[in-house]
N, C-alpha and C. Protein backbone atom coordinates (compact mmCIF):
# COMPACT_ATOMS: atom_id res chain seq x y z
N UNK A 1 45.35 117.18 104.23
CA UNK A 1 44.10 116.46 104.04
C UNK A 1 43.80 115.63 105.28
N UNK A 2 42.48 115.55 106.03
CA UNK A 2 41.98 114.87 106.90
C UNK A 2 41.54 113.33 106.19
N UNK A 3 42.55 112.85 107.35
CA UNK A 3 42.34 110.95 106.98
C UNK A 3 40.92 110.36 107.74
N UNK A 4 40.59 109.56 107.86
CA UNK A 4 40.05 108.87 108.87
C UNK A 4 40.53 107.86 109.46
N UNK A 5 39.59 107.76 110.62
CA UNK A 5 40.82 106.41 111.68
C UNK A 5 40.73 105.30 111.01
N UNK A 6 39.13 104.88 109.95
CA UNK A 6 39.30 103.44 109.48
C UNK A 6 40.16 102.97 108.91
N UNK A 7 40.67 104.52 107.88
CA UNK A 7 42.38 104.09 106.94
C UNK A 7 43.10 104.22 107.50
N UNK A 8 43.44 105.00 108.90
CA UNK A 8 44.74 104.55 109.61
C UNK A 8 44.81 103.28 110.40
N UNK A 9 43.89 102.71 110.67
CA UNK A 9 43.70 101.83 111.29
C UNK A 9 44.17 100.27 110.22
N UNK A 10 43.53 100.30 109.26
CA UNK A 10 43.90 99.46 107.98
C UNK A 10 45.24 99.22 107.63
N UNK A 11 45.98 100.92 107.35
CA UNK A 11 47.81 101.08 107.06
C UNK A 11 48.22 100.05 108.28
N UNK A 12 47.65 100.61 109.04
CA UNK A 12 48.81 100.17 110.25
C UNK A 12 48.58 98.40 110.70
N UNK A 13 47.14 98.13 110.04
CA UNK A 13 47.52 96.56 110.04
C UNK A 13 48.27 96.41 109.36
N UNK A 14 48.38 96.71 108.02
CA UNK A 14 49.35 96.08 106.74
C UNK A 14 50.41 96.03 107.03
N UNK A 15 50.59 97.33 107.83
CA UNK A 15 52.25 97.78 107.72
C UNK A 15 52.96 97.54 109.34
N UNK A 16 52.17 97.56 110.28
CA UNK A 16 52.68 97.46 111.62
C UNK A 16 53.17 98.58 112.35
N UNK A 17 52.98 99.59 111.37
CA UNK A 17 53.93 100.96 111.45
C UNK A 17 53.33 101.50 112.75
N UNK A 18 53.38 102.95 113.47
CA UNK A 18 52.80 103.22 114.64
C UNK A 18 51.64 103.94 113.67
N UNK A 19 50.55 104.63 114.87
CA UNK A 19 49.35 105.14 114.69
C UNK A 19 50.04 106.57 113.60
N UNK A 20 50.51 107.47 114.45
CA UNK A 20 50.99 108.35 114.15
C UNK A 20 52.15 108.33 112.58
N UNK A 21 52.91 107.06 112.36
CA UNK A 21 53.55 107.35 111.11
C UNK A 21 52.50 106.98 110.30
N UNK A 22 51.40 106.42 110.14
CA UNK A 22 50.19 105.58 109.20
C UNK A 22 49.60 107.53 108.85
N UNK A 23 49.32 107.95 110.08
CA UNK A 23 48.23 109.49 109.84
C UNK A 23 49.34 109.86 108.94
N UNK A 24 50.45 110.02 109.28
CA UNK A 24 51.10 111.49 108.56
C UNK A 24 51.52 111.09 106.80
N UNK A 25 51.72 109.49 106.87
CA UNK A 25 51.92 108.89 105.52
C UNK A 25 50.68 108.77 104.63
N UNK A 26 49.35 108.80 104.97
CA UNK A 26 48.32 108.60 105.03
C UNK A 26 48.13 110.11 104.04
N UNK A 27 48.60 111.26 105.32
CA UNK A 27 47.90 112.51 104.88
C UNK A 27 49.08 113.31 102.89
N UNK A 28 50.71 112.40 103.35
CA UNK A 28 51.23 113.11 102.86
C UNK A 28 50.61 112.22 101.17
N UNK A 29 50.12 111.13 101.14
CA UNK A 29 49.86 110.20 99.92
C UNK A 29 48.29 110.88 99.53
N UNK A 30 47.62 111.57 100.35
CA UNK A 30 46.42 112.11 99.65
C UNK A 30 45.50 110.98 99.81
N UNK A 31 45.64 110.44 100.91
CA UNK A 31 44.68 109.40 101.29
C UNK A 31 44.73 107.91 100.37
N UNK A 32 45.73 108.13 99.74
CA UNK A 32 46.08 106.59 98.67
C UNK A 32 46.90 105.83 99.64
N UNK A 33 46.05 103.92 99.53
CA UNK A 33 46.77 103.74 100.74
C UNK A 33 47.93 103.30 100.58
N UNK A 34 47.77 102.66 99.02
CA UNK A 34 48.87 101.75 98.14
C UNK A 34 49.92 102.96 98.44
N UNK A 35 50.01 104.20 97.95
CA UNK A 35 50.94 105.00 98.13
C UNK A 35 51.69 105.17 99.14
N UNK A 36 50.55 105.33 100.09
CA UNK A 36 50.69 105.38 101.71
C UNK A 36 51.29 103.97 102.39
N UNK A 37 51.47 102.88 102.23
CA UNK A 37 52.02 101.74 102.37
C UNK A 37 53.42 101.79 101.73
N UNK A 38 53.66 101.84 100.56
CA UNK A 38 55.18 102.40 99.83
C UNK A 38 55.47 103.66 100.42
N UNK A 39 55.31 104.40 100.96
CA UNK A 39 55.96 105.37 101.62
C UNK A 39 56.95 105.26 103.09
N UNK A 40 56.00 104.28 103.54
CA UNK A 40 56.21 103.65 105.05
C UNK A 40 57.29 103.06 104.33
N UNK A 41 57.33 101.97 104.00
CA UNK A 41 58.32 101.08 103.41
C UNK A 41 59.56 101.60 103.05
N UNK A 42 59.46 102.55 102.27
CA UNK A 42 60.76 103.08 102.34
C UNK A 42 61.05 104.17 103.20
N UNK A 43 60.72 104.65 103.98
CA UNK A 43 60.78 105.43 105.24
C UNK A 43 61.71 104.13 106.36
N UNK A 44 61.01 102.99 106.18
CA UNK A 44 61.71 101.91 107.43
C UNK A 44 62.76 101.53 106.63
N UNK A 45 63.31 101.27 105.12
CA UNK A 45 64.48 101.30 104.54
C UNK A 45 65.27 102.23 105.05
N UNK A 46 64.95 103.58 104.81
CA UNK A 46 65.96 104.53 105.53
C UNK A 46 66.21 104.22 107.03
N UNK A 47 65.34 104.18 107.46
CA UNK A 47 65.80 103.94 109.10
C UNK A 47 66.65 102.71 109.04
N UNK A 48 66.71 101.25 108.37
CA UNK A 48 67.58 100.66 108.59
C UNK A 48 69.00 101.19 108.07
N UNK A 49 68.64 102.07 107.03
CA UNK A 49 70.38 101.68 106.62
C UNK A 49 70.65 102.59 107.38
N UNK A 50 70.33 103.47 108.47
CA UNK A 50 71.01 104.23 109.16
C UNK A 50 71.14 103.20 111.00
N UNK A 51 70.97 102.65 111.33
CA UNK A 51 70.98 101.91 112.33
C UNK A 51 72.12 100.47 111.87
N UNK A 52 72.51 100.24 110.42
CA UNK A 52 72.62 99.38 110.09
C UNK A 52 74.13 99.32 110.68
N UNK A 53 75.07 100.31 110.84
CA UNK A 53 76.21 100.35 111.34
C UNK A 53 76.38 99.70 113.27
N UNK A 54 75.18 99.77 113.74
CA UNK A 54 75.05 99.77 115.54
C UNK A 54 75.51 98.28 115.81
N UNK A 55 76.00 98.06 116.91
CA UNK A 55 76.49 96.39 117.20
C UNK A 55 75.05 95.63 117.58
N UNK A 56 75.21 94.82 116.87
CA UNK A 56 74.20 93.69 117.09
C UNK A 56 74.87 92.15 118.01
N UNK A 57 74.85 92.31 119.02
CA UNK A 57 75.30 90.96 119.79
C UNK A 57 74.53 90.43 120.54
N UNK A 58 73.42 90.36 120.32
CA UNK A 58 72.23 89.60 120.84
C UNK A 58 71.39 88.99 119.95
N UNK A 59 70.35 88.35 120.44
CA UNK A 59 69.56 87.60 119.39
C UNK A 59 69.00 86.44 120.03
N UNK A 60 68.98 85.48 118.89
CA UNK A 60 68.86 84.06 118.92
C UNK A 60 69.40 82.63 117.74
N UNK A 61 69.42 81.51 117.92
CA UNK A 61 69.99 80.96 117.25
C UNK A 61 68.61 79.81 117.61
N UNK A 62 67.77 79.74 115.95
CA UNK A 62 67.09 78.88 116.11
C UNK A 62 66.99 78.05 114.63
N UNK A 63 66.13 76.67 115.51
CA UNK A 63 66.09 75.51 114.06
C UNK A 63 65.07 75.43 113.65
N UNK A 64 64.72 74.48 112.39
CA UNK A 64 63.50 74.37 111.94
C UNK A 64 63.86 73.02 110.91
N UNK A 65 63.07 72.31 111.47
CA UNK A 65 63.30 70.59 111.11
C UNK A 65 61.92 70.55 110.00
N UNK A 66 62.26 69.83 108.72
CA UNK A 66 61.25 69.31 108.01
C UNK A 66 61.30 67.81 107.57
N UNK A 67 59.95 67.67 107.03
CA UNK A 67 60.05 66.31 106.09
C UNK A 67 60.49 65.49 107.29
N UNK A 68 59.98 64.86 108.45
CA UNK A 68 60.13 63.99 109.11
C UNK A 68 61.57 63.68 109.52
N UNK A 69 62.24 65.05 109.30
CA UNK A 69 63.94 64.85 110.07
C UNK A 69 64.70 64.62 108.77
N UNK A 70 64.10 65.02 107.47
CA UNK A 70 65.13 64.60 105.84
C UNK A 70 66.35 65.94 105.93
N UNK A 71 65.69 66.90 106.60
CA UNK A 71 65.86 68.40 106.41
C UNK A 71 66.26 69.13 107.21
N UNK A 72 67.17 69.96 107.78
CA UNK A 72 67.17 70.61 108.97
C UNK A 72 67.68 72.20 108.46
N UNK A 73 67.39 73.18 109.35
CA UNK A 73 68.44 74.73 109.18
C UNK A 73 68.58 75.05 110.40
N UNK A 74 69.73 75.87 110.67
CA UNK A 74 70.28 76.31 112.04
C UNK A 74 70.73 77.78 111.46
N UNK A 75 69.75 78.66 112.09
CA UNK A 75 70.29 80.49 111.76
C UNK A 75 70.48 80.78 113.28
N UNK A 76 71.06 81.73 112.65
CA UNK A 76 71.44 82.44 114.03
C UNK A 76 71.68 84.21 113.36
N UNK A 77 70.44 84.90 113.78
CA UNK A 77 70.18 86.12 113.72
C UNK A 77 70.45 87.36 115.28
N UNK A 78 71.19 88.27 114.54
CA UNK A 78 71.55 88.70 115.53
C UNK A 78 70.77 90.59 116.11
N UNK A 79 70.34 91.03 117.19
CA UNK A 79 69.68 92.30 117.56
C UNK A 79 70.47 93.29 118.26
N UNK A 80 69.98 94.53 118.90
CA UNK A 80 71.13 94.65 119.72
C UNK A 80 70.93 94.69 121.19
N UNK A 81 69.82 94.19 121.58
CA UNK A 81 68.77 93.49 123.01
C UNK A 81 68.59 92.64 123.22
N UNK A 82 68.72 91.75 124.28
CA UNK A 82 67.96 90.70 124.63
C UNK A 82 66.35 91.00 124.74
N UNK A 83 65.85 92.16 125.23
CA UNK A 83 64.93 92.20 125.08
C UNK A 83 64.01 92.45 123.90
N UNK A 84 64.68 93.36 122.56
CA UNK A 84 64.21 92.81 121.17
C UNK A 84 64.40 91.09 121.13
N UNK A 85 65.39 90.69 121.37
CA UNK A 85 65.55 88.90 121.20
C UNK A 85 64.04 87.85 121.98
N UNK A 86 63.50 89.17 123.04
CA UNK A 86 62.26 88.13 123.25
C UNK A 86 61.23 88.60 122.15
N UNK A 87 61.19 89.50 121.72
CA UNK A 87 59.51 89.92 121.34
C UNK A 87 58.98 89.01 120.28
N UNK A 88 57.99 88.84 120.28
CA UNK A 88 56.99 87.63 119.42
C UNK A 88 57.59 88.20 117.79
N UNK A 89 57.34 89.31 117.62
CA UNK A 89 57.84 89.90 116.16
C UNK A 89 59.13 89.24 115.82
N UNK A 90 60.44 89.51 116.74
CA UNK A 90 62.20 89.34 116.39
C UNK A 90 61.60 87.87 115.75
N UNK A 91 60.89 86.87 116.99
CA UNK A 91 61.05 85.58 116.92
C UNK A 91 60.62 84.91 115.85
N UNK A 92 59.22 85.64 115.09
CA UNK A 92 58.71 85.29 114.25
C UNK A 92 59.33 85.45 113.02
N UNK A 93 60.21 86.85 113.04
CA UNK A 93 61.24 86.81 111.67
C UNK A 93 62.52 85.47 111.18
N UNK A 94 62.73 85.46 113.02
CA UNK A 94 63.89 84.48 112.49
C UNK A 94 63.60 82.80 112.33
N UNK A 95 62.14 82.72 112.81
CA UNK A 95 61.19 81.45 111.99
C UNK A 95 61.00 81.35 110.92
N UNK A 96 60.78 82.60 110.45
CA UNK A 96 60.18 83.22 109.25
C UNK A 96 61.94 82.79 107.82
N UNK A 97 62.80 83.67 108.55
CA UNK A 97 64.41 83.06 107.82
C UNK A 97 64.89 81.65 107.76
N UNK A 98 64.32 81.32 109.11
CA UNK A 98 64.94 79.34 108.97
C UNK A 98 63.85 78.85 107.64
N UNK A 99 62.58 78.99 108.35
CA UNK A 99 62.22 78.36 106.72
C UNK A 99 62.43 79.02 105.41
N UNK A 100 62.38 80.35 104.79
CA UNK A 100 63.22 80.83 103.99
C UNK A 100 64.72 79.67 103.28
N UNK A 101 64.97 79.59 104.27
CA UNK A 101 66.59 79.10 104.09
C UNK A 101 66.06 77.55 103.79
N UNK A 102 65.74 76.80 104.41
CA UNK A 102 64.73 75.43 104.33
C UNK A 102 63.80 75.40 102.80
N UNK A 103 63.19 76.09 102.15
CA UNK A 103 62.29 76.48 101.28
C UNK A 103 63.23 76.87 99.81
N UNK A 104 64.24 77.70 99.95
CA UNK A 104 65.01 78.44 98.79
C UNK A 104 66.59 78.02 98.71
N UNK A 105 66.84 77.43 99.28
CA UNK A 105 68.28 76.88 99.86
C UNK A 105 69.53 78.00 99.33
N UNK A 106 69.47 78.85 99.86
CA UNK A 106 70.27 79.93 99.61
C UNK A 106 72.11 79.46 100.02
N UNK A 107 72.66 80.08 99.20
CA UNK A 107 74.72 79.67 100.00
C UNK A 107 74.61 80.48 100.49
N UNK A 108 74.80 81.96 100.31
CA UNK A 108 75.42 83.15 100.82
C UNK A 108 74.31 83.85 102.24
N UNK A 109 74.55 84.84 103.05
CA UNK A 109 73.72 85.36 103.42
C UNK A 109 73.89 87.14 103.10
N UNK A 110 74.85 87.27 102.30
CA UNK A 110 74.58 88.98 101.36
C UNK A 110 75.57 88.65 100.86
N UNK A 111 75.16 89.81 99.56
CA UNK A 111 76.16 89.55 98.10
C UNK A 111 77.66 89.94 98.48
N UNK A 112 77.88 90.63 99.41
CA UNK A 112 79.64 90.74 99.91
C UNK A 112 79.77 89.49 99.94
N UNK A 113 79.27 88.29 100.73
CA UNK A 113 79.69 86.84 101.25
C UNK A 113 80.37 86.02 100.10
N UNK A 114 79.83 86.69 98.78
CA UNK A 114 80.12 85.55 97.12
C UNK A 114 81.24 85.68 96.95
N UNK A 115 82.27 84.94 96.57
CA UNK A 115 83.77 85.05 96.22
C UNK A 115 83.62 85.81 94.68
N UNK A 116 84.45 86.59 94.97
CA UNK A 116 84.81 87.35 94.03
C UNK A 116 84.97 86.20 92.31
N UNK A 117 85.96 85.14 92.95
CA UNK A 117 86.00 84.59 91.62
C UNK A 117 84.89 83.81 90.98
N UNK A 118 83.91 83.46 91.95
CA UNK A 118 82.27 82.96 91.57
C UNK A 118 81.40 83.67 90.50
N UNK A 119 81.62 85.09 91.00
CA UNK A 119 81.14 86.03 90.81
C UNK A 119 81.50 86.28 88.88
N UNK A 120 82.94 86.06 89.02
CA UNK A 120 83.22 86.23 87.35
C UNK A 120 83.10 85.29 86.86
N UNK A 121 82.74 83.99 87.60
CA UNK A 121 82.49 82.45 86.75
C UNK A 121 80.66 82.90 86.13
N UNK A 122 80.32 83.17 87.33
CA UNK A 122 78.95 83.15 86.48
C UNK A 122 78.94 84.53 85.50
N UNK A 123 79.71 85.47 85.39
CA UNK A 123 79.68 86.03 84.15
C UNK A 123 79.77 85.77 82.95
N UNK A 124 80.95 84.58 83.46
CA UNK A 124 81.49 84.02 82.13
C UNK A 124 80.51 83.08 81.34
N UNK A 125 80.00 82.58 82.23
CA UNK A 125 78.98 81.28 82.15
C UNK A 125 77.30 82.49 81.28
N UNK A 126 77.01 83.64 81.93
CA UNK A 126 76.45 84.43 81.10
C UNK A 126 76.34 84.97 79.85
N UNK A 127 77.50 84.79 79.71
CA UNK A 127 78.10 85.85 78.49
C UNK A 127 78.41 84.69 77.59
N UNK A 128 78.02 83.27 77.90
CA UNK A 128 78.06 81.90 77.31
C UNK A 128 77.23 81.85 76.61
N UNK A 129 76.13 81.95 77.75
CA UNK A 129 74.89 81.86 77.18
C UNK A 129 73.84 82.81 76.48
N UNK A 130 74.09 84.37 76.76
CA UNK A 130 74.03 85.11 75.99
C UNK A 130 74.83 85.69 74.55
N UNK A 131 75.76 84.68 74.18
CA UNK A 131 76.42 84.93 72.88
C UNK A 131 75.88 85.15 72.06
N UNK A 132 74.63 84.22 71.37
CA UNK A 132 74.11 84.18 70.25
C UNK A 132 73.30 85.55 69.98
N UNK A 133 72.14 85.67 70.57
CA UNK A 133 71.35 86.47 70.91
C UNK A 133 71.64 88.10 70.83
N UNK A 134 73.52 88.21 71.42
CA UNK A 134 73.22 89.54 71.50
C UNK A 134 74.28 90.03 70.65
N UNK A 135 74.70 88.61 69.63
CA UNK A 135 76.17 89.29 68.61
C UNK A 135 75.56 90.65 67.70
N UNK A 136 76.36 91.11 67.70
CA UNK A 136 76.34 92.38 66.36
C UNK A 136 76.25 93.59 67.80
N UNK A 137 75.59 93.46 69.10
CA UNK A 137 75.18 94.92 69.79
C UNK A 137 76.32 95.03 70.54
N UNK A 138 75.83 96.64 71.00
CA UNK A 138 77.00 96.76 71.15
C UNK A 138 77.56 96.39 72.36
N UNK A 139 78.85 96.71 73.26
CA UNK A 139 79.38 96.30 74.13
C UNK A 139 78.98 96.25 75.53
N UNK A 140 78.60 97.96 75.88
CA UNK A 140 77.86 98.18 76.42
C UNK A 140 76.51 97.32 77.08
N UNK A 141 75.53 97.39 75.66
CA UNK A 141 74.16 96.30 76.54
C UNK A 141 74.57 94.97 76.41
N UNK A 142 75.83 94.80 75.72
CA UNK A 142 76.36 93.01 75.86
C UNK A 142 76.38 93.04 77.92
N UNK A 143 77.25 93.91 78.15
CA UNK A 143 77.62 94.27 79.98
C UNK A 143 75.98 94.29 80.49
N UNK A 144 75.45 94.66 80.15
CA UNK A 144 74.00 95.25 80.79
C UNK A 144 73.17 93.84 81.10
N UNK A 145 72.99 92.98 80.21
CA UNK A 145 73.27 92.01 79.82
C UNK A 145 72.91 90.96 80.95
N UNK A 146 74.29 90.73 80.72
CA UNK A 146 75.17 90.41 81.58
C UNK A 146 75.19 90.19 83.52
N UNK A 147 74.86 91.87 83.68
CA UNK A 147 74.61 92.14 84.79
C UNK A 147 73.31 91.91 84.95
N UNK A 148 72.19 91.77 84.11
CA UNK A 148 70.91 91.50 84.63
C UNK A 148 71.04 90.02 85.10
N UNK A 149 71.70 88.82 84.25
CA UNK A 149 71.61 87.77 83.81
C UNK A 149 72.15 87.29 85.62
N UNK A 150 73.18 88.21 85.80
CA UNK A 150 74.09 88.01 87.29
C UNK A 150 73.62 88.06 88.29
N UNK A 151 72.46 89.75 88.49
CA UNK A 151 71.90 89.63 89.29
C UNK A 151 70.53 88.35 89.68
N UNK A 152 70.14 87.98 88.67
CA UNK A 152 68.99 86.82 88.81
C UNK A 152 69.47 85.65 89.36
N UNK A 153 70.97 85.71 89.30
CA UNK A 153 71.27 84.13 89.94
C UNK A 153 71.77 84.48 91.09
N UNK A 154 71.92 85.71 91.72
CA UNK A 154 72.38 86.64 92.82
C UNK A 154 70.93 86.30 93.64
N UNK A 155 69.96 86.72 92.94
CA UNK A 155 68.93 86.21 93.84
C UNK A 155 68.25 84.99 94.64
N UNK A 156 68.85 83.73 93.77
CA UNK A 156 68.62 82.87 93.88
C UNK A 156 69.77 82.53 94.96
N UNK A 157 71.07 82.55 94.93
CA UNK A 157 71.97 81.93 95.92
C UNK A 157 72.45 82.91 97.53
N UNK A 158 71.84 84.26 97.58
CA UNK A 158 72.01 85.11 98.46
C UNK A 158 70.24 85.62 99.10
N UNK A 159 70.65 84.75 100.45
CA UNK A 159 69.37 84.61 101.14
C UNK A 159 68.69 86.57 101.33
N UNK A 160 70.00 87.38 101.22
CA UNK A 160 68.78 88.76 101.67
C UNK A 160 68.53 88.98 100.48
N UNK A 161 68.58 88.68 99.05
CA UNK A 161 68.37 89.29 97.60
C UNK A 161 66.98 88.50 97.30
N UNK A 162 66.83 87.18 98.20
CA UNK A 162 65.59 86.09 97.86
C UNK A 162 64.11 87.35 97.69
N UNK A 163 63.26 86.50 97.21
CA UNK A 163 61.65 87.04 96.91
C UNK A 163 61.70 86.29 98.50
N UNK A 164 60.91 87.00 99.20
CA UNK A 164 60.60 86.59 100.54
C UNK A 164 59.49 85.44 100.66
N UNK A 165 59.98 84.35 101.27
CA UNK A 165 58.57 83.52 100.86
C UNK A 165 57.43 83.35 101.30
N UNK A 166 56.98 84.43 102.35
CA UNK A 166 55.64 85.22 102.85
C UNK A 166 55.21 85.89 101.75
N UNK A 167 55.96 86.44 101.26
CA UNK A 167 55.07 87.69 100.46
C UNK A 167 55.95 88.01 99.45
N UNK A 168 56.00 87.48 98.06
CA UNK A 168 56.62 87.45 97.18
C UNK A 168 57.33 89.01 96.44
N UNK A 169 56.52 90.03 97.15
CA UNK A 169 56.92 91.58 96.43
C UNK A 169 57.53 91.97 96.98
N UNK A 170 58.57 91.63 98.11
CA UNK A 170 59.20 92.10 99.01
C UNK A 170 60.69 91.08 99.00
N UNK A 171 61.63 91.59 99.15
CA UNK A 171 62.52 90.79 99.33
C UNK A 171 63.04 90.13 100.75
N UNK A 172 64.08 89.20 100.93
CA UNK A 172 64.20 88.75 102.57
C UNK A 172 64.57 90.28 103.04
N UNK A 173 65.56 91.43 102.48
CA UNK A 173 66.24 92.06 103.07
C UNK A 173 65.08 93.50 103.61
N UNK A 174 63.77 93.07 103.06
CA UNK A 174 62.96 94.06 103.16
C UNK A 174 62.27 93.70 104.03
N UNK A 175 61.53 92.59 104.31
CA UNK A 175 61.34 91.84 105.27
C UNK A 175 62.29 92.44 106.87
N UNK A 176 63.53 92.12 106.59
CA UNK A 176 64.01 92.57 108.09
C UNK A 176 64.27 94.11 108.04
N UNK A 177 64.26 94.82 107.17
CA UNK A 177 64.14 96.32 107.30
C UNK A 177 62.83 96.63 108.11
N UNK A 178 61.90 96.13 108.10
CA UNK A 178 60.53 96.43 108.45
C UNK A 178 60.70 96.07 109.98
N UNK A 179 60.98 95.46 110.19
CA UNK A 179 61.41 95.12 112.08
C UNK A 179 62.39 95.84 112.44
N UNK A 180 62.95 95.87 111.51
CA UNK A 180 64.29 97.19 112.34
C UNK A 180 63.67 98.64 112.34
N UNK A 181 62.66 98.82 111.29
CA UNK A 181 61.89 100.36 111.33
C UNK A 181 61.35 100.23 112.91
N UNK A 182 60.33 98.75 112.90
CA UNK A 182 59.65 99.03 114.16
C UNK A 182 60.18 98.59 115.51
N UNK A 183 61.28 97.74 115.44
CA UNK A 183 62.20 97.77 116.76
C UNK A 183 63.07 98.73 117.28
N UNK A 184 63.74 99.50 116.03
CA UNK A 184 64.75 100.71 116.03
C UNK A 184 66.09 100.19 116.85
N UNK A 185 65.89 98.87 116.14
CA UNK A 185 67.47 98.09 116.55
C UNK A 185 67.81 97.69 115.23
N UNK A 186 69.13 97.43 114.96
CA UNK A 186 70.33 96.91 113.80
C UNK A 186 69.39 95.17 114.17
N UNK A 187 69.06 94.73 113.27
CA UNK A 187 69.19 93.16 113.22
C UNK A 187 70.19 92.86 111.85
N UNK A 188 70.87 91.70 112.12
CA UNK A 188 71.84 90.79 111.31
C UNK A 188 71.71 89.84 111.54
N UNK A 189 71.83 89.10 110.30
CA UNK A 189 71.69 87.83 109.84
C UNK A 189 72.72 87.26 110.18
N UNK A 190 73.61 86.50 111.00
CA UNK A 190 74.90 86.70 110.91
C UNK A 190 75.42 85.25 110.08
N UNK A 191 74.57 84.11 110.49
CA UNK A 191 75.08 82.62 109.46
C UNK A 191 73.77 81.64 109.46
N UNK A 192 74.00 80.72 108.94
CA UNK A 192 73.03 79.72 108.50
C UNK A 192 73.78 78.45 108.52
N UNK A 193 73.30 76.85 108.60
CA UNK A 193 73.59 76.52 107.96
C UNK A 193 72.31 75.60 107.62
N UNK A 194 72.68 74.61 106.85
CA UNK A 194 71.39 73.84 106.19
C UNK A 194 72.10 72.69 105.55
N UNK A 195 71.34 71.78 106.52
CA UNK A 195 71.39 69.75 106.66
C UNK A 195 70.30 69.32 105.28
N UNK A 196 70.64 68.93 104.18
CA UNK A 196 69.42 67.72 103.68
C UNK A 196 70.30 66.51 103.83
N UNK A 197 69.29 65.27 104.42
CA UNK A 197 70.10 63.75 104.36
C UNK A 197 70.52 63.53 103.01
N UNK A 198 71.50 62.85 103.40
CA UNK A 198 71.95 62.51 101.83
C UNK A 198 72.76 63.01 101.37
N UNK A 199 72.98 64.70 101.31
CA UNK A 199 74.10 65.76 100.70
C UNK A 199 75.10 65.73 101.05
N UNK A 200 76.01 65.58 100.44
CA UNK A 200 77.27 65.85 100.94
C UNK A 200 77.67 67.43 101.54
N UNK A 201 78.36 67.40 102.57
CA UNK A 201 78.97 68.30 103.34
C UNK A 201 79.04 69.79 102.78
C-alpha cells in the first residue's frame, strides 16, 4: 500500500524513528498509524535486547537539584561513545531519569538489583493481605495473585519497571529502548543515588 509523506512525516515525529523505518511500518500497518507507531516500538525493543549485551563505558553522570536545594539525584547512565554521550537526545534521557528518580523515588535500578529475601517479604506481606478475599480458591490463582500484587510494588521501587513520567504508557525501560533503537548503542543505567534533607542515610 502507498503511504503518503504527510503520515510519514507525522510517525516519525511521534516516534523519532528514520524516514525509511516510518514508510515501511507505515506500509506494513495498512496505513494505521496507532498500529504503525506500536510496530516501531517494538521493532526498537528488539533492537535493544539484542545490543543489550555490548560494553557500555561511556556516558555521563548528571544532577538535578529541586525544591530550593530540599532535594537532590546523582545518575550516572552509561553508552558505548562519547560521542552518543554528547548528543542532545542521550542528554535529554538522562535529565529525563534524574527527574524520574527525583519525582518516583525508586531503590532499585532493575528487578535483578531486589534482594532475593525482599522479594519473599513482600510476598509474604501479599499473601497477608490477600488472605481474606481469596480463601476457598484454589492454590494456583492464590500464586497468580500474589504475583500480580508483587509485580505492582516491583513497579513502584525499580526505576526501569516505573510508568515513565513523560508519558505515562510507556515504561522508564521503554523510554531508553527507544534511544538505543535510534542510537544503535547499549545504554545502562548503571546507579543513582537520591538526597531529600532530613532522611536518613
Amino acid at each position: 500500500m502507498a503511504v503518503s509523506l504527510e503520515l510519514v512525516k507525522e510517525l516519525r515525529a511521534r516516534t523519532g524513528a528514520g524516514m525509511m523505518d516510518c514508510k515501511g511500518a507505515l506500509e506494513e500497518a495498512g496505513g494505521d498509524l496507532e498500529r504503525a507507531v506500536e510496530l516501531l516500538r517494538k521493532r526498537g525493543l528488539a533492537q535493544a535486547a539484542k545490543r543489550a549485551g555490548r560494553a557500555a563505558t561511556q556516558g555521563l553522570v548528571d544532577a538535578y537539584i529541586h525544591g530550593g536545594g530540599t532535594l537532590g539525584v546523582l545518575v550516572e547512565v552509561n553508552c558505548e561513545t562519547d560521542f552518543v554521550a554528547r548528543t542532545e537526545e542521550f542528554r535529554q534521557l538522562v535529565r529525563d531519569l534524574a527527574l524520574q528518580i527525583a519525582a518516583r523515588d525508586p531503590r532499585y535500578v532493575r528487578r535483578e538489583d531486589v534482594p532475593e529475601a525482599e522479594l519473599e517479604r513482600e510476598r509474604e506481606i501479599a499473601r497477608a493481605q490477600l488472605a481474606q478475599q481469596l480463601q476457598g480458591k484454589p492454590p494456583a490463582a492464590v500464586e497468580r495473585a500474589v504475583e500480580g500484587k508483587l509485580g505492582k510494588w516491583l513497579e513502584e521501587v525499580v526505576l526501569l519497571e516505573q510508568p515513565f513520567i513523560r508519558d505515562e504508557s510507556k515504561k522508564v525501560r521503554d523510554r531508553i529502548a527507544e534511544v538505543v533503537a535510534r542510537t544503535g548503542e547499549n545504554i545502562v543505567v548503571r546507579r543513582f543515588a537520591r538526597f531529600k534533607l532530613g532522611e536518613a542515610g
